[in-house]
Protein backbone atom coordinates (compact mmCIF):
# COMPACT_ATOMS: atom_id res chain seq x y z
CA UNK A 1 0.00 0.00 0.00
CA UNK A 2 1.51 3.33 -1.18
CA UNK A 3 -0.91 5.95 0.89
CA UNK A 4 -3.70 6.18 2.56
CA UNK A 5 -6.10 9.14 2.51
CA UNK A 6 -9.30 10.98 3.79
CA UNK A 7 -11.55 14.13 3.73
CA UNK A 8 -13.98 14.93 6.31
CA UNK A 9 -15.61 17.33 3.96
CA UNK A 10 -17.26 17.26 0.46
CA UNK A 11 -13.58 18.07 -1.25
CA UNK A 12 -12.19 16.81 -4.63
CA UNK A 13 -8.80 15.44 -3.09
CA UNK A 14 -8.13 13.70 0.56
CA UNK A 15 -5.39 14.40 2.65
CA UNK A 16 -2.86 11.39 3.21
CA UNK A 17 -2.68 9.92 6.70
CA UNK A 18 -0.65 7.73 8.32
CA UNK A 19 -2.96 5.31 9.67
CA UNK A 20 -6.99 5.05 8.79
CA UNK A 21 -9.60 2.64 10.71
CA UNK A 22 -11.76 0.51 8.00
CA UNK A 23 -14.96 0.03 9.80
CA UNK A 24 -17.01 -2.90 8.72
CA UNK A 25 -20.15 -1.45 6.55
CA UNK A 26 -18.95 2.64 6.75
CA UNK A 27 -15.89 2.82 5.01
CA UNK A 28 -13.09 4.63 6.39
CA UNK A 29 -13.96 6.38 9.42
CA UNK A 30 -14.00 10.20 9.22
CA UNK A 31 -14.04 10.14 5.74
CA UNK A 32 -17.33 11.95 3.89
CA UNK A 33 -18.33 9.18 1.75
CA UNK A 34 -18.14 6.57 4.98
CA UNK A 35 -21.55 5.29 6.28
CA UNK A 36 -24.05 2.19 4.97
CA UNK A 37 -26.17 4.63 2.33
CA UNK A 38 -24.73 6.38 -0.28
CA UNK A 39 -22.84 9.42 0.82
CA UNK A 40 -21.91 11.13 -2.77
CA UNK A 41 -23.15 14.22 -3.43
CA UNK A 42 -24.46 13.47 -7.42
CA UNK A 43 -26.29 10.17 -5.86
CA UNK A 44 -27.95 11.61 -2.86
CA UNK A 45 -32.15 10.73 -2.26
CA UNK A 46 -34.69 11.11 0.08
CA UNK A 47 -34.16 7.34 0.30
CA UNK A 48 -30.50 6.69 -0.88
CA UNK A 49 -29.15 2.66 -1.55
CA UNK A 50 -26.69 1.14 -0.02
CA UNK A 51 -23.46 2.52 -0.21
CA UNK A 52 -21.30 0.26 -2.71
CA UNK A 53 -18.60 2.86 -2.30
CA UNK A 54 -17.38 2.55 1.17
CA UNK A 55 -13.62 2.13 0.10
CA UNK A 56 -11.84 3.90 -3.26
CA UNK A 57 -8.97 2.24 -4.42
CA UNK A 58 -6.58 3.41 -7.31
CA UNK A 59 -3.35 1.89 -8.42
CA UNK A 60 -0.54 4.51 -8.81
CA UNK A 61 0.90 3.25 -11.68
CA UNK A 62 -2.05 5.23 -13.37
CA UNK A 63 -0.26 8.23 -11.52
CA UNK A 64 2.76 7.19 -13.79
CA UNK A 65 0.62 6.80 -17.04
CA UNK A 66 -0.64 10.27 -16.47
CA UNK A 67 2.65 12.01 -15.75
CA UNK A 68 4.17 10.60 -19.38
CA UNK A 69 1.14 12.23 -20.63
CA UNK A 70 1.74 15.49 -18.64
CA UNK A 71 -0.07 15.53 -15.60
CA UNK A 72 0.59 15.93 -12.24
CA UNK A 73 -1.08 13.37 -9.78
CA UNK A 74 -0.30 12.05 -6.01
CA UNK A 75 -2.12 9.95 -3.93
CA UNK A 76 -5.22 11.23 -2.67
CA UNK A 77 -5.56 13.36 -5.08
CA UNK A 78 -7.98 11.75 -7.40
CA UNK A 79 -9.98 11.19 -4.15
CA UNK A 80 -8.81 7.90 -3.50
CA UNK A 81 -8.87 6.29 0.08
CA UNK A 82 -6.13 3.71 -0.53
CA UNK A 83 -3.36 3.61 -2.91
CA UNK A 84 -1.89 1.03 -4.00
CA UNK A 85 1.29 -0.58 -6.50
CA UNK A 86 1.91 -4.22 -8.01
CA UNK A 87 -1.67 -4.87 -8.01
CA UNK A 88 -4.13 -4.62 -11.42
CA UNK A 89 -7.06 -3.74 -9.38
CA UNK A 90 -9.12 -2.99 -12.46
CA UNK A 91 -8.84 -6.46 -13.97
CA UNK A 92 -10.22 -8.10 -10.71
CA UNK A 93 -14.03 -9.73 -10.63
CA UNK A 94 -16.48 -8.57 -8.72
CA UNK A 95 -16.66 -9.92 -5.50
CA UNK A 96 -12.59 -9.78 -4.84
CA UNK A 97 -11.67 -9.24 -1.02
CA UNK A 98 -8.37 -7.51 -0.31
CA UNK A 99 -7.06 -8.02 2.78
CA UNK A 100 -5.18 -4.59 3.75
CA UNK A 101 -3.07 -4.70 6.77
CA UNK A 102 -2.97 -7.14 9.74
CA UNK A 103 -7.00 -7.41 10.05
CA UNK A 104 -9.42 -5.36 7.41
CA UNK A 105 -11.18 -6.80 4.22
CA UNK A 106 -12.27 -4.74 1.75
CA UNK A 107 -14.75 -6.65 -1.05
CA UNK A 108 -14.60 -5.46 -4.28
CA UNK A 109 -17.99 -3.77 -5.94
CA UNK A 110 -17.38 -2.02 -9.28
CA UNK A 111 -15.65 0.30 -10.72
CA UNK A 112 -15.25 4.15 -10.04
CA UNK A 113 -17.05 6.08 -12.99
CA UNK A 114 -15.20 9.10 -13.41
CA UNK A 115 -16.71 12.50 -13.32
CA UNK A 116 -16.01 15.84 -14.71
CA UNK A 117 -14.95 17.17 -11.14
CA UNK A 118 -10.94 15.07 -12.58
CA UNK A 119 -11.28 18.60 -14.91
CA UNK A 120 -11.12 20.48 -11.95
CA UNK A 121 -7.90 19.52 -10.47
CA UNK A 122 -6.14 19.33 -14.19
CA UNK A 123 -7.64 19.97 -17.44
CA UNK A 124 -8.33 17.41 -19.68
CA UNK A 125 -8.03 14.55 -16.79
CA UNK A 126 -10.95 13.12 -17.12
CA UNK A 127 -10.47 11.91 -20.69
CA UNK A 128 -7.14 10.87 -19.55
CA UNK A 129 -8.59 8.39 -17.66
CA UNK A 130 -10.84 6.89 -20.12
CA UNK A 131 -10.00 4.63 -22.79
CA UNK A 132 -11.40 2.18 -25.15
CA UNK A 133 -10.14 -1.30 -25.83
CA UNK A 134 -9.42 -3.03 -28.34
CA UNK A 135 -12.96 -3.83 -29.19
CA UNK A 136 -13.94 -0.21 -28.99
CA UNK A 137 -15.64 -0.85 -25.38
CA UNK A 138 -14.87 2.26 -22.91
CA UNK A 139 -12.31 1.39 -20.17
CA UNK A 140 -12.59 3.42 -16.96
CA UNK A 141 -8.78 3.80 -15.24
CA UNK A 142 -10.00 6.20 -12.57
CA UNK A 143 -9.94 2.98 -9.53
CA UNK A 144 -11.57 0.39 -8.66
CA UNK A 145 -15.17 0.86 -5.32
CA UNK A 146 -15.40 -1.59 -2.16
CA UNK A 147 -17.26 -2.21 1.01
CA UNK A 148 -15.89 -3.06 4.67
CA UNK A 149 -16.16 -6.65 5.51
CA UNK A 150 -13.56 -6.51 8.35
CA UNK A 151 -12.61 -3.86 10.32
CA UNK A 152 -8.87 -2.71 11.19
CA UNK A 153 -6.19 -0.34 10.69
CA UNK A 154 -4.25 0.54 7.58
CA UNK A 155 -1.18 1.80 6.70
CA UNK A 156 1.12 3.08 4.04
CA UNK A 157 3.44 0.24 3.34
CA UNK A 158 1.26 -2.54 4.90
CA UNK A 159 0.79 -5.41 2.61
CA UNK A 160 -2.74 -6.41 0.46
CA UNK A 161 -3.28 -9.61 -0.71
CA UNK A 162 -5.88 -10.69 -3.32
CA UNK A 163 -8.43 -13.43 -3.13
CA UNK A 164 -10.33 -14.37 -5.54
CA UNK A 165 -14.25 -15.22 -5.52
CA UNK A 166 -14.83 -18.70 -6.11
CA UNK A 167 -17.09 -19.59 -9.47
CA UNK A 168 -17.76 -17.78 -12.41
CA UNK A 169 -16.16 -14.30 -12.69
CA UNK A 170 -18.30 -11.08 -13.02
CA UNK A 171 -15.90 -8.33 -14.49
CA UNK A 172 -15.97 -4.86 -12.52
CA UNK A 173 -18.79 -2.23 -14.00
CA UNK A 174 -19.11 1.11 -13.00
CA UNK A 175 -21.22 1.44 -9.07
């Protein structure tokens, strides 16, 4: 794990931390999209759903794509919770549980769909995280969404390891 990062307000980026508590169904604590409904601002109802995007993850090595393309992006700054290196998050089913740290689980729900708010913090950064494959289907780069199924700390530099669902896989779509 590279960084870890929260807001406590309604903010674009998050601020890095050196430790954040995963709390089982919130997210990370103190952060403004934690709790069990949806928290975002754009998906806000009298009766919101479940929130499916307790936990943002993003690999940095997107950070390095974007730089040879000319931008200029950290951890965090995407609004990101946890980043991460060595791990192609965005090619993992559905269903996926990372195990962050000594104790927290984080299972894998979709994919982040980027939003025009990337514009904001560097022109033209939104498109820079979309692509299309080979097949002409859109590819969306900007991380991957999760819920809390175990509590615990996390750190920069603690260790995540993958497990796979058992089955059929279900390919990450946009939550």
């Amino acid at each position: 794990m590279v960084a870890v990062s929260r807001s406590a307000v309604h903010a674009f980026a998050k601020v890095n931390q050196d430790v954040v508590r995963l709390a089982v169904g919130v997210g990370v604590e103190g952060d403004v999209h934690s709790g069990a409904a949806v928290q975002h601002m754009s998906r806000r109802e009298p009766n919101p759903p479940p929130n499916l995007r307790q936990v943002h993850l993003m690999q940095t090595e997107l950070f390095d794509e974007l730089a040879g393309r000319g931008f200029t992006v950290a951890p965090g700054n995407l609004g990101e919770n946890v980043s991460t290196r060595g791990i192609d998050l965005l090619a993992l089913p559905v269903g996926t549980r990372l195990h962050l740290g000594e104790h927290a689980v984080v299972e894998l729900t979709g994919l982040r769909n980027p939003c025009t708010q990337l514009d904001g913090h560097q022109v033209g950064l939104m498109r820079a995280v979309l692509d299309r494959d080979a097949d002409g289907t859109l590819v969306r780069k900007a991380g991957v969404m999760g819920v809390v199924l175990v509590s615990g700390l996390v750190r920069p530099g603690d260790v995540i390891s993958v497990e796979l669902p058992a089955g059929p896989h279900t390919a990450l779509a946009p939550v």
